[in-house]
C-alpha atoms as a PDB file:
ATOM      1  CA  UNK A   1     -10.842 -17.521  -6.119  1.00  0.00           C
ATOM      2  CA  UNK A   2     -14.219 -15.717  -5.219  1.00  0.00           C
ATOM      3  CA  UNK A   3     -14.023 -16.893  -1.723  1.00  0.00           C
ATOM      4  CA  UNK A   4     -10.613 -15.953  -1.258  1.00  0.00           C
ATOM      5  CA  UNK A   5      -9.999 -12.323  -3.421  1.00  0.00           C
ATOM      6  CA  UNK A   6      -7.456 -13.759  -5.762  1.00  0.00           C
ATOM      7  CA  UNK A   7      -7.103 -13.644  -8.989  1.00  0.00           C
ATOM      8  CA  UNK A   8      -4.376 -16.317  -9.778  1.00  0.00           C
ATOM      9  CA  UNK A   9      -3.920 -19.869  -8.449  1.00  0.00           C
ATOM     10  CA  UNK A  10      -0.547 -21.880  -9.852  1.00  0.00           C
ATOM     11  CA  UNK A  11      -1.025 -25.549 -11.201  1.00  0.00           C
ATOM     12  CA  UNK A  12       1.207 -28.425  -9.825  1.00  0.00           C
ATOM     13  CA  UNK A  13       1.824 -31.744 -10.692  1.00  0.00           C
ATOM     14  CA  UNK A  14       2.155 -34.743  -8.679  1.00  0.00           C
ATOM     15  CA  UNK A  15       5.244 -33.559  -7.402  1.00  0.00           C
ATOM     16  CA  UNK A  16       4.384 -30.609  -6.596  1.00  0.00           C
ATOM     17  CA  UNK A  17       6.553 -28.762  -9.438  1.00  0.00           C
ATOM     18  CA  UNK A  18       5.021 -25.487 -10.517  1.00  0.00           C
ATOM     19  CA  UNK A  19       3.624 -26.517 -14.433  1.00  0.00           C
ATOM     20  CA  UNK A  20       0.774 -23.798 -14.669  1.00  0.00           C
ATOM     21  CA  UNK A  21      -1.094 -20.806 -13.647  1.00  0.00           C
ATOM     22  CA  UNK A  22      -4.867 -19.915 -14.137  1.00  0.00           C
ATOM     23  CA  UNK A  23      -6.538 -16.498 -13.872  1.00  0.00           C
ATOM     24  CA  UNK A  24      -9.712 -15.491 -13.232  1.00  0.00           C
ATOM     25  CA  UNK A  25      -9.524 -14.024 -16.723  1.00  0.00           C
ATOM     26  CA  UNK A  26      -8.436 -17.562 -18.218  1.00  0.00           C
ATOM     27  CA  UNK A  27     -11.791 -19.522 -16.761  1.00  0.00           C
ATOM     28  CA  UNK A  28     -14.126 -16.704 -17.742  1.00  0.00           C
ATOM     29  CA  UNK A  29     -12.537 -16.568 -21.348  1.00  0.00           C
ATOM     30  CA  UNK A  30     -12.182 -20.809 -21.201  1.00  0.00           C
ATOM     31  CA  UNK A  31     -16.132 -20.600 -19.953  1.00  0.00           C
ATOM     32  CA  UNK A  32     -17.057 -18.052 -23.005  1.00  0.00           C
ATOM     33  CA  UNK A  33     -15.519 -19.340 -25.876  1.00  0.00           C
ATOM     34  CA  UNK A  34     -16.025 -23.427 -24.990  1.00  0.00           C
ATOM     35  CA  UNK A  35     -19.740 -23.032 -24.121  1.00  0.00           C
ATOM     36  CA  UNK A  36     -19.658 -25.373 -21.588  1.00  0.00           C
ATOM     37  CA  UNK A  37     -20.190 -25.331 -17.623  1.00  0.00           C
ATOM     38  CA  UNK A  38     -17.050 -24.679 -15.431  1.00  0.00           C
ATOM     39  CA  UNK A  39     -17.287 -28.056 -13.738  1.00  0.00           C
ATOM     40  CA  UNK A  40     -16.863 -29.639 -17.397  1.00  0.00           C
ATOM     41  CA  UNK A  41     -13.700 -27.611 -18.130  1.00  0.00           C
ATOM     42  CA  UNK A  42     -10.635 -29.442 -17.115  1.00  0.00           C
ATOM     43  CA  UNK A  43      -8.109 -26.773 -15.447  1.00  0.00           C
ATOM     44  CA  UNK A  44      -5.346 -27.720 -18.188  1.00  0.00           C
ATOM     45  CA  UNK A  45      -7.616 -26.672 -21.457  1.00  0.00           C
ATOM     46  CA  UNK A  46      -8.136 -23.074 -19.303  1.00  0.00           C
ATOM     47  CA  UNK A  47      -4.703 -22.588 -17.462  1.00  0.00           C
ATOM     48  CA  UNK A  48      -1.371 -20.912 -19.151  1.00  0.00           C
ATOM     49  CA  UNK A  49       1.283 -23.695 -19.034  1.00  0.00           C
ATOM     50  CA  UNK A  50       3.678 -20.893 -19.676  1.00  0.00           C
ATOM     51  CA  UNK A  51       4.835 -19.708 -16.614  1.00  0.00           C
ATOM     52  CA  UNK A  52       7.096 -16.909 -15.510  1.00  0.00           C
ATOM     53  CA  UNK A  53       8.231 -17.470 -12.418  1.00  0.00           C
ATOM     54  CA  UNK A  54      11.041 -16.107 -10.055  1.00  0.00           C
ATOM     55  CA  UNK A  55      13.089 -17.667  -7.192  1.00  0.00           C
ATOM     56  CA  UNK A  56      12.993 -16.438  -3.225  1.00  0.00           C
ATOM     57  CA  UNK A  57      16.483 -15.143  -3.510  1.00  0.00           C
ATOM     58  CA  UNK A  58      15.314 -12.912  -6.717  1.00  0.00           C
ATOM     59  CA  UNK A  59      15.232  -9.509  -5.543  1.00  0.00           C
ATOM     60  CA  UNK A  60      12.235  -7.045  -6.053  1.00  0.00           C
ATOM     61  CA  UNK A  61      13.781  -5.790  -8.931  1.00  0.00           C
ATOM     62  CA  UNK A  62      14.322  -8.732 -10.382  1.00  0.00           C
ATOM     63  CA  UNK A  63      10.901  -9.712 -10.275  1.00  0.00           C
ATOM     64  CA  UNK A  64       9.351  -6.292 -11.196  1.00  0.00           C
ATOM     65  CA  UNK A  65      11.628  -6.585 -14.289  1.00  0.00           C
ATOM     66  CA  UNK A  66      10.185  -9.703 -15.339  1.00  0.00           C
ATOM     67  CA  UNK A  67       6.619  -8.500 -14.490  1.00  0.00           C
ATOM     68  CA  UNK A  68       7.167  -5.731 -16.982  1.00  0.00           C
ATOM     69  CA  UNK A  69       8.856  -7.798 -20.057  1.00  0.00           C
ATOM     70  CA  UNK A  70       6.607 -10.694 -19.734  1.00  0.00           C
ATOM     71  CA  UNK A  71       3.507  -7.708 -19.120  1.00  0.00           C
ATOM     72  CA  UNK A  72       1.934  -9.871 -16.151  1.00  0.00           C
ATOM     73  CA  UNK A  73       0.568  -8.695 -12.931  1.00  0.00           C
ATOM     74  CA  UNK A  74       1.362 -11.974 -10.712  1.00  0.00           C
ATOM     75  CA  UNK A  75       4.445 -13.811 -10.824  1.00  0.00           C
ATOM     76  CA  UNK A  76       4.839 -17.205  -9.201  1.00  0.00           C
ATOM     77  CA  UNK A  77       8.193 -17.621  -6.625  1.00  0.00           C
ATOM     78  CA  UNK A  78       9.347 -20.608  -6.768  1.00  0.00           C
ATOM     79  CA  UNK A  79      11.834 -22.761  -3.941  1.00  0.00           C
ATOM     80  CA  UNK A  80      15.022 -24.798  -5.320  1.00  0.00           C
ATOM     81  CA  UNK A  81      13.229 -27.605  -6.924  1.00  0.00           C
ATOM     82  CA  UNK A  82      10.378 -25.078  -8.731  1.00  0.00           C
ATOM     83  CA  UNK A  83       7.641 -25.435  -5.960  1.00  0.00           C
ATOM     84  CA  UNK A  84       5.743 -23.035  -5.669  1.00  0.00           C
ATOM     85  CA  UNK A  85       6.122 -20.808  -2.334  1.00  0.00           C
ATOM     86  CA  UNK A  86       4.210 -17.618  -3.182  1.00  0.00           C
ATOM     87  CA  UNK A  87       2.760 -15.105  -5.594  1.00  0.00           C
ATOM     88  CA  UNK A  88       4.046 -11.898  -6.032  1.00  0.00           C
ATOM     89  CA  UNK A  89       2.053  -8.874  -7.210  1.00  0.00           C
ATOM     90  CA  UNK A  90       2.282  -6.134  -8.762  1.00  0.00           C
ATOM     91  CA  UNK A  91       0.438  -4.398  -5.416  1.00  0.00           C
ATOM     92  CA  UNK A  92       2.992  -6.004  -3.454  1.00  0.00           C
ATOM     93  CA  UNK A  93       5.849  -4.214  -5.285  1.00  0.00           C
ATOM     94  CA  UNK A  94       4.243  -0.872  -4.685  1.00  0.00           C
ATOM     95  CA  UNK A  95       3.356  -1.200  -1.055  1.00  0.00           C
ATOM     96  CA  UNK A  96       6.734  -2.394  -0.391  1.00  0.00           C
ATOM     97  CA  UNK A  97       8.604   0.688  -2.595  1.00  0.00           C
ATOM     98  CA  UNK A  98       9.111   3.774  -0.475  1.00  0.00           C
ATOM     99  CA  UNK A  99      11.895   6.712   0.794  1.00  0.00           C
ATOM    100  CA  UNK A 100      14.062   8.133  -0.793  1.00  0.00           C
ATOM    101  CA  UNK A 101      13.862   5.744  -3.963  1.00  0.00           C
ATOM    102  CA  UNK A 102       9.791   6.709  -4.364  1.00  0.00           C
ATOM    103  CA  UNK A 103      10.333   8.787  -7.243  1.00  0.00           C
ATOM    104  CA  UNK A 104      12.452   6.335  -9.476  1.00  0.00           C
ATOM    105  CA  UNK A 105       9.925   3.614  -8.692  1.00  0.00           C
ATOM    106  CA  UNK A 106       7.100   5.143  -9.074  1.00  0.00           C
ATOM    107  CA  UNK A 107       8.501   6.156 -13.172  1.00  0.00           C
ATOM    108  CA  UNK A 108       9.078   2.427 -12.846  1.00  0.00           C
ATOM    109  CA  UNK A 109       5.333   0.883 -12.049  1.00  0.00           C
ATOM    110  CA  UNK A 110       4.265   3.534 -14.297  1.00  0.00           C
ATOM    111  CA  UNK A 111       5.848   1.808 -17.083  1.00  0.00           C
ATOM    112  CA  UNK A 112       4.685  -1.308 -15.909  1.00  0.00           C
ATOM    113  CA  UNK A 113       1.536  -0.250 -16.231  1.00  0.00           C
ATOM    114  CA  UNK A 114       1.760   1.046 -19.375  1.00  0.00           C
ATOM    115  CA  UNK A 115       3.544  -2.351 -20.564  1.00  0.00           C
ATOM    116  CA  UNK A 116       0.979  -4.626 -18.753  1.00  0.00           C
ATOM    117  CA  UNK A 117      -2.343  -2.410 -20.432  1.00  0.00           C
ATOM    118  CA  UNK A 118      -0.468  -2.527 -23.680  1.00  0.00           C
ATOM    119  CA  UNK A 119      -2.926  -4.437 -26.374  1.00  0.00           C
ATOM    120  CA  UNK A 120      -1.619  -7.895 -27.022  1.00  0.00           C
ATOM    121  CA  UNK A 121      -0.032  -7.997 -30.681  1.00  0.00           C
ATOM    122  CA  UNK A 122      -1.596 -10.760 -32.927  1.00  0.00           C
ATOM    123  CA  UNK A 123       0.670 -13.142 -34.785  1.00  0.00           C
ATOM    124  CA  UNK A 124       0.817 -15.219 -37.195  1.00  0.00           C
ATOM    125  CA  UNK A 125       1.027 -18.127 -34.904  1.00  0.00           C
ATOM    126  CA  UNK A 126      -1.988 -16.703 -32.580  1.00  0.00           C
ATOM    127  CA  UNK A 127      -2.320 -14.757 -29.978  1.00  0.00           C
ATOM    128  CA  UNK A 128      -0.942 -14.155 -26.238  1.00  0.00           C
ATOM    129  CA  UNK A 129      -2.967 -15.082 -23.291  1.00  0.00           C
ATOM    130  CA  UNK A 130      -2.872 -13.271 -20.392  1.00  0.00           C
ATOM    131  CA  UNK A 131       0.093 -14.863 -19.083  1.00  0.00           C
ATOM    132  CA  UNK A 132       1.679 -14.452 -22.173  1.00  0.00           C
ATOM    133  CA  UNK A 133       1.382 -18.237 -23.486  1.00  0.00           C
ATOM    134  CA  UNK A 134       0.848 -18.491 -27.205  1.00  0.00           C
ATOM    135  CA  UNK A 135      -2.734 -19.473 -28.394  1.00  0.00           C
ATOM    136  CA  UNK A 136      -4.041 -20.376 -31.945  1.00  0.00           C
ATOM    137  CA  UNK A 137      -6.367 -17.963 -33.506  1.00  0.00           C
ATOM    138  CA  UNK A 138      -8.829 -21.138 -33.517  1.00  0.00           C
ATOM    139  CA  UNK A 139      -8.708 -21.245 -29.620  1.00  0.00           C
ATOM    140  CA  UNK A 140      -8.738 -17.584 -29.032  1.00  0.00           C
ATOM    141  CA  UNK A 141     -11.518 -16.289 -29.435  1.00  0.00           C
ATOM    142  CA  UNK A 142     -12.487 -13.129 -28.241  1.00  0.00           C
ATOM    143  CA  UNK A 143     -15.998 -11.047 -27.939  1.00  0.00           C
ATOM    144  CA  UNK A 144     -15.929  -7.404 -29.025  1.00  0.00           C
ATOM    145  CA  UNK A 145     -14.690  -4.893 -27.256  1.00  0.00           C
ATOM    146  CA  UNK A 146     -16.763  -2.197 -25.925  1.00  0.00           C
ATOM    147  CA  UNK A 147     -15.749   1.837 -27.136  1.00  0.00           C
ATOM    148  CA  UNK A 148     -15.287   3.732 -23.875  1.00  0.00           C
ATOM    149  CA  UNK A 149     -15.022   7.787 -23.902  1.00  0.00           C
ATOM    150  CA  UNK A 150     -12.185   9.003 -21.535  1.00  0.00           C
ATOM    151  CA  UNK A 151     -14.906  10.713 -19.344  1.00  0.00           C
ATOM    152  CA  UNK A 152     -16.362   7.791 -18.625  1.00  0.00           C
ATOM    153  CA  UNK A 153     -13.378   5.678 -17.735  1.00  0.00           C
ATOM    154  CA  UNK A 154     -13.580   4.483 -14.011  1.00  0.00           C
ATOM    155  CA  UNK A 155     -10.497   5.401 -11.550  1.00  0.00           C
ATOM    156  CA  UNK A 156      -9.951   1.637 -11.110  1.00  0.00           C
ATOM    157  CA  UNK A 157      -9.471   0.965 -13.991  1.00  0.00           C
ATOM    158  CA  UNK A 158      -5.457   0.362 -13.110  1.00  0.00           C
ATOM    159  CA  UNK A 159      -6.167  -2.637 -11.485  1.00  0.00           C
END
């Protein structure tokens, strides 16, 4: 992921049938709260086995919708029999948008934004990874969060 600038990879099985995806976020998290070296982590114990995913014949809208319910940045395309083909992001969505439309869409990744940065709800059951996969309270452990003053909030922080 380092090598390459991404921040997602999907999970196959032997078939090649989409049954995963792991963030960058999920191994740092899996790394933190097992204790353990990366190479001892198996990619199943780190990865989100819920995936939202959309098809090639989805349109952009489509997609972006789902993006904003599910409040995740990627989303995997899938072919016919759920292979993956792609990843969509986010950044893709808004350097395709333009014209006449700008305006409405950018209201649109605005809330998307605003949906994605929202703080996960806790429930009874657990909690929501980043890929919006439910997680016991026992396997979700998180460090503290650090107070930041507006002022000192970085530009990037959209990301």
């Amino acid at each position: 992921m380092w090598d390459h600038d991404c921040g997602c990879a999907t999970v196959v099985d032997a078939h090649g049938k989409l049954i995963g995806i792991i963030t960058d976020r999920d191994i740092c998290m899996a790394a933190y709260t097992q204790g353990t070296p990366l190479e001892a982590i198996a990619i199943e114990r780190a990865m989100s086995p819920k995936v939202i995913s959309c098809i090639r014949t989805d349109d952009l809208d489509t997609a972006h919708r789902l993006m904003r319910t599910h409040e995740i940045h990627r989303i995997p395309v899938v072919d016919s029999r759920g292979r993956p083909i792609g990843i969509l992001s986010l950044s893709d969505v808004i350097n395709h948008w333009h014209g006449d439309r700008a305006t409405g869409q950018a209201v649109e990744i605005a809330a998307t934004f605003s949906a994605i940065r929202r703080r996960r709800e806790h429930t009874a059951a657990g909690t929501a990874s980043s890929n919006g996969a439910a997680k016991s309270a026992r396997d979700s452990i998180k460090a503290p969060r650090k107070k930041r003053s507006s002022a000192s909030r970085p530009l990037d922080d959209l990301r």
